[in-house]
N, C-alpha and C. Protein backbone atom coordinates (compact mmCIF):
# COMPACT_ATOMS: atom_id res chain seq x y z
N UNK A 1 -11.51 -11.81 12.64
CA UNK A 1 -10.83 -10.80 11.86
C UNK A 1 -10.06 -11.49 10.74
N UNK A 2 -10.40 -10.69 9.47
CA UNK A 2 -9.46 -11.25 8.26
C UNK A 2 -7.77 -11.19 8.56
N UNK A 3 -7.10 -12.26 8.22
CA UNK A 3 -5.66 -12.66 8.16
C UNK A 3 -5.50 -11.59 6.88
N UNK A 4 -5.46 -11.88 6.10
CA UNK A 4 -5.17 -10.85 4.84
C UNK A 4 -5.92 -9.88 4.17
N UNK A 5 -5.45 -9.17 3.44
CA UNK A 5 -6.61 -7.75 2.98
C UNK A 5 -5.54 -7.84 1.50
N UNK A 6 -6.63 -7.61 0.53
CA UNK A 6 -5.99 -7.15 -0.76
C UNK A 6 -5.34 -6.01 -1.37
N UNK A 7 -4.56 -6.09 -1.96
CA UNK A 7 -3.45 -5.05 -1.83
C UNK A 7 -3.44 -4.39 -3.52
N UNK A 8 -3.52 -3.46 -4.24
CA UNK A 8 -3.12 -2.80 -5.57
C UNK A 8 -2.23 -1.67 -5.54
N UNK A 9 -1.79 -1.96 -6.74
CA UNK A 9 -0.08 -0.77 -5.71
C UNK A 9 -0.32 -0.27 -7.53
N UNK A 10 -0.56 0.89 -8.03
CA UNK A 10 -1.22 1.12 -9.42
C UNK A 10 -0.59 2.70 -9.89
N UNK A 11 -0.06 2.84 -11.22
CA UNK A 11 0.99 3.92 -11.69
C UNK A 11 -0.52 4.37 -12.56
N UNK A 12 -0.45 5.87 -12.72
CA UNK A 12 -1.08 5.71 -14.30
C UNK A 12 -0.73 5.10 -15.69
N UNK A 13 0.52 4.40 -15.38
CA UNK A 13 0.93 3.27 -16.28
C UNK A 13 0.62 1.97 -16.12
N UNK A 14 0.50 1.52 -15.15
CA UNK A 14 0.72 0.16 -14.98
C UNK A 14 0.30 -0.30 -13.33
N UNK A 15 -0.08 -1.72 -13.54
CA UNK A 15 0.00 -2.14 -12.19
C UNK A 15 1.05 -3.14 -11.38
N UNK A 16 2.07 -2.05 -10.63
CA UNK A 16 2.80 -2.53 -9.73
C UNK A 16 2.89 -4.01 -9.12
N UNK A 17 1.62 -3.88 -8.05
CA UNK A 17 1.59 -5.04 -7.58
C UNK A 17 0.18 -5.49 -7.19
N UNK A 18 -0.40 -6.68 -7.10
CA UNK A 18 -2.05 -6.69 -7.27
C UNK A 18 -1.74 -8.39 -6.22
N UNK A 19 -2.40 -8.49 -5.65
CA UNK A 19 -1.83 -9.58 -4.57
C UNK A 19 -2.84 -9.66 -3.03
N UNK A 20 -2.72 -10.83 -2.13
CA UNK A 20 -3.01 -10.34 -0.96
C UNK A 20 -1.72 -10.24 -0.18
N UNK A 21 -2.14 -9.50 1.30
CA UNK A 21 -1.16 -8.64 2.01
C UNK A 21 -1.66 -9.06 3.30
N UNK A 22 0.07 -9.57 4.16
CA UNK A 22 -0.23 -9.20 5.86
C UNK A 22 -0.62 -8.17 6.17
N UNK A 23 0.67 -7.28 5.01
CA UNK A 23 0.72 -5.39 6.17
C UNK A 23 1.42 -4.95 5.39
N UNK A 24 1.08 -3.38 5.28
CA UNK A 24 2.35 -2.80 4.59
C UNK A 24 2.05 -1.31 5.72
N UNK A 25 3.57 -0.37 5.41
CA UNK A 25 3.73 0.46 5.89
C UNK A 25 3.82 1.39 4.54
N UNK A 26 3.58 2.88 4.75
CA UNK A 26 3.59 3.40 3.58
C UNK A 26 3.37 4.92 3.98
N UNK A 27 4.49 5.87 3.23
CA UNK A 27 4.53 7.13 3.50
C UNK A 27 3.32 8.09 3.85
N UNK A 28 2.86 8.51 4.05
CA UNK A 28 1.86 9.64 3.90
C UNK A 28 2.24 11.01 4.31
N UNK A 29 1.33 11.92 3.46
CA UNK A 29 2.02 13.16 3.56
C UNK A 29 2.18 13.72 4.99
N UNK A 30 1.95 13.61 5.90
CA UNK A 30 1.95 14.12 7.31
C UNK A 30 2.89 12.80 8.29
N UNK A 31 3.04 11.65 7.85
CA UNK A 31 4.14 10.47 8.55
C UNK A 31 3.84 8.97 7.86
N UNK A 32 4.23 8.10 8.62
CA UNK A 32 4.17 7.13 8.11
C UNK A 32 2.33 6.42 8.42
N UNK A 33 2.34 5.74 8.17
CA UNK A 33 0.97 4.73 8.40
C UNK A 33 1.32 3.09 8.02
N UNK A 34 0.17 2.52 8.91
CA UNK A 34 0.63 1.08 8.84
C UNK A 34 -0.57 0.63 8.39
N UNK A 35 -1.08 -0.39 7.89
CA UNK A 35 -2.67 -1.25 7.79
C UNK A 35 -2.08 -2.02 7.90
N UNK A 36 -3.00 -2.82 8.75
CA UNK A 36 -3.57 -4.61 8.54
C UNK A 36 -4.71 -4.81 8.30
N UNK A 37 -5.00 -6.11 8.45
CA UNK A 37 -6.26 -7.10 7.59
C UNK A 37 -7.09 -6.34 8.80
N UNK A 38 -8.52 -5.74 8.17
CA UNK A 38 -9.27 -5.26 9.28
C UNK A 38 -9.44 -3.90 9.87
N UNK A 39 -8.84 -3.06 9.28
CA UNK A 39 -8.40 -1.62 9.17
C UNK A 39 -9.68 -1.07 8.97
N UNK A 40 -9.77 -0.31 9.65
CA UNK A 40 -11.12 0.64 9.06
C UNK A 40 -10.72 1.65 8.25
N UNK A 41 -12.10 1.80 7.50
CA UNK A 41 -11.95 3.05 6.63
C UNK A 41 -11.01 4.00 6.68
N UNK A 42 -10.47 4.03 5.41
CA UNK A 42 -9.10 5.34 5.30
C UNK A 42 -9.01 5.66 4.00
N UNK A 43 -8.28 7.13 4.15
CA UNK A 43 -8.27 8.05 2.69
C UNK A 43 -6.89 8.77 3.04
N UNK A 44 -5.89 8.67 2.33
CA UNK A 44 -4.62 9.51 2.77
C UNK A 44 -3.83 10.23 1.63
N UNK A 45 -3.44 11.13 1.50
CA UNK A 45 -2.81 11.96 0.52
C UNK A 45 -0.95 11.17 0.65
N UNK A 46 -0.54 10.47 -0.18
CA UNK A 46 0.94 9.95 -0.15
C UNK A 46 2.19 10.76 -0.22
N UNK A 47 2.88 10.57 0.46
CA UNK A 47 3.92 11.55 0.70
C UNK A 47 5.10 10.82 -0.40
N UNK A 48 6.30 10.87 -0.62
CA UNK A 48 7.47 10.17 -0.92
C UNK A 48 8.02 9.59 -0.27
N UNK A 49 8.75 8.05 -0.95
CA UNK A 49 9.64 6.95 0.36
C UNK A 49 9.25 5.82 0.08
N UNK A 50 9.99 5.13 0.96
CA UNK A 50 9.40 3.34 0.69
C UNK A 50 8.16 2.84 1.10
N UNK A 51 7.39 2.05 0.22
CA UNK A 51 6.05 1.76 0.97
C UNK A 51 6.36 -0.19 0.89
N UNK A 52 6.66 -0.32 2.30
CA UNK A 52 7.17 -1.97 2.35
C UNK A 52 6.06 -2.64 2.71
N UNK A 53 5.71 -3.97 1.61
CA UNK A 53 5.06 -4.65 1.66
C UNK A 53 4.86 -6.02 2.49
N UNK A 54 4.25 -6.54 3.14
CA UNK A 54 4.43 -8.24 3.54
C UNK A 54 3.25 -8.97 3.17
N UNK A 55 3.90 -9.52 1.80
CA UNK A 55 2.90 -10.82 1.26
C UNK A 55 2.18 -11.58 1.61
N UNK A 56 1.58 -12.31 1.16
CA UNK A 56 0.69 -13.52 1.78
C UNK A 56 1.74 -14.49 2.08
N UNK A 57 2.78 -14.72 1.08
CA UNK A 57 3.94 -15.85 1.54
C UNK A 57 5.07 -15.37 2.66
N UNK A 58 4.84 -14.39 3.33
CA UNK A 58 5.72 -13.85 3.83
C UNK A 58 6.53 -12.63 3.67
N UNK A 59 6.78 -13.10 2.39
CA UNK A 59 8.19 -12.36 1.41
C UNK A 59 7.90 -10.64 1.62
N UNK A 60 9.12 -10.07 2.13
CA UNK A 60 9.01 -8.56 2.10
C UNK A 60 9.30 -8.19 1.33
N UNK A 61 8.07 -6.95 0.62
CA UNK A 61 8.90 -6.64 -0.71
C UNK A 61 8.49 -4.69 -0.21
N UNK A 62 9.30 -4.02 -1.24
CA UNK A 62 9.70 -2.89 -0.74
C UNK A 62 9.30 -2.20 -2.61
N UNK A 63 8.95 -1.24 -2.73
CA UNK A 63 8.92 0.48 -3.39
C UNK A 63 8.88 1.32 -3.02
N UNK A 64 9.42 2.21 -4.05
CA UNK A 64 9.83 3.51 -3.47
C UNK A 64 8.59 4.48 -4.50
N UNK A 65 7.99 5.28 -3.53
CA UNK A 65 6.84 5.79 -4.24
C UNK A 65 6.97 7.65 -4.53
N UNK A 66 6.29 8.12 -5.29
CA UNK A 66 5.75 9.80 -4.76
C UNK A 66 4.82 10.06 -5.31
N UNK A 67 3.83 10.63 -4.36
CA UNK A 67 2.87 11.17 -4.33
C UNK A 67 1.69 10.13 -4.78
N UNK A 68 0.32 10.27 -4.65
CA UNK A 68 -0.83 9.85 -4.77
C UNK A 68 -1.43 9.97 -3.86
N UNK A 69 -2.33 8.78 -3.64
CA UNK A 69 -3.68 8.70 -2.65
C UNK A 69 -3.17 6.69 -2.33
N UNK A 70 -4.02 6.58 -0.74
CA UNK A 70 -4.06 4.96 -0.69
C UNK A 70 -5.28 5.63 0.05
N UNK A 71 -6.60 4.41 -0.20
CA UNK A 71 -7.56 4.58 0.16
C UNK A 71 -8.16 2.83 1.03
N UNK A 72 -8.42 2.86 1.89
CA UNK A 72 -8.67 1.13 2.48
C UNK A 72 -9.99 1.36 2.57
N UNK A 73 -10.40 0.17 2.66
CA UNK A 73 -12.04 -0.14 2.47
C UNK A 73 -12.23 -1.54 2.55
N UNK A 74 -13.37 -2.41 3.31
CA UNK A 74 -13.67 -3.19 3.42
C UNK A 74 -12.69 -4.33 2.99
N UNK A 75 -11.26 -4.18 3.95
CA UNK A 75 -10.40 -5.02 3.66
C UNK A 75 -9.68 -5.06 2.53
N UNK A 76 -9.68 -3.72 1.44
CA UNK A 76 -8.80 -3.45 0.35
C UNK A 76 -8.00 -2.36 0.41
N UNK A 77 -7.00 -2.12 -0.29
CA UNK A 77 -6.17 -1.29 0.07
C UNK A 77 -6.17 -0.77 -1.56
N UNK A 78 -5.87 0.13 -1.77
CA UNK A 78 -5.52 0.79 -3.07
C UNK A 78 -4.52 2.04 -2.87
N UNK A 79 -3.50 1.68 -3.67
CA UNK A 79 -2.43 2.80 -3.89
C UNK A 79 -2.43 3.33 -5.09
N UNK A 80 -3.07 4.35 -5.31
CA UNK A 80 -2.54 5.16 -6.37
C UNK A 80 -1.57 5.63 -6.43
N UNK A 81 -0.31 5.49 -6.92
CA UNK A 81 0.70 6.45 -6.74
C UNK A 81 1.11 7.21 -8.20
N UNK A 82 1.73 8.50 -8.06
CA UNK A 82 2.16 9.20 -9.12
C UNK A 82 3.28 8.77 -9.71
N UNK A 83 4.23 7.78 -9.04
CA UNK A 83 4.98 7.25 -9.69
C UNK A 83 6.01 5.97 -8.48
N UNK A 84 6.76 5.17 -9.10
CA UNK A 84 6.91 3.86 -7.98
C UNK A 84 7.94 2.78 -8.83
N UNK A 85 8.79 2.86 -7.83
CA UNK A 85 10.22 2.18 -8.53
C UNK A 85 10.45 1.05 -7.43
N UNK A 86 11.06 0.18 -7.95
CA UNK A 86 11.62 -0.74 -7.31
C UNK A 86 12.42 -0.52 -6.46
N UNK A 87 12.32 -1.28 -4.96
CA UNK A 87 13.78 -0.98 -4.14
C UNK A 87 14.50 -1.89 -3.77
């Protein structure tokens, strides 16, 4: 099983954060959700809140998001979000 899975954290402005990832946790509209490296297939509608990240170096890093989609796939993760601030 893969140690890390690639991570895009993406505004219709800009891209957040583009990196590999232990794990992150991240709102969804019905509760929270977790991935790791190895996750099967997923499609989730994003709720509002912090979506906390853990880097490849460790380092926890944290945004605060609302609304979009995160979709995982063959060890990638993609966050669309409608909008995403620093926390």
């Amino acid at each position: 099983m893969a140690r890390l899975m690639e991570l895009r954290v993406v505004t219709p402005e800009k891209v957040v954060f583009e990196g590999a990832a232990r794990s992150l946790v991240a709102p969804a509209w019905d509760g929270w959700v977790g991935v790791l490296p190895g996750h099967a297939p997923f499609l989730t509608l994003l709720g509002s809140g912090p979506i906390e990240v853990d880097s490849e170096s460790g380092e926890r890093r944290a945004f605060g998001i609302s609304g979009g989609v995160m979709k995982v796939e063959s060890n990638e993760v993609m966050v669309l979000a409608d909008r995403v601030e620093p926390s």
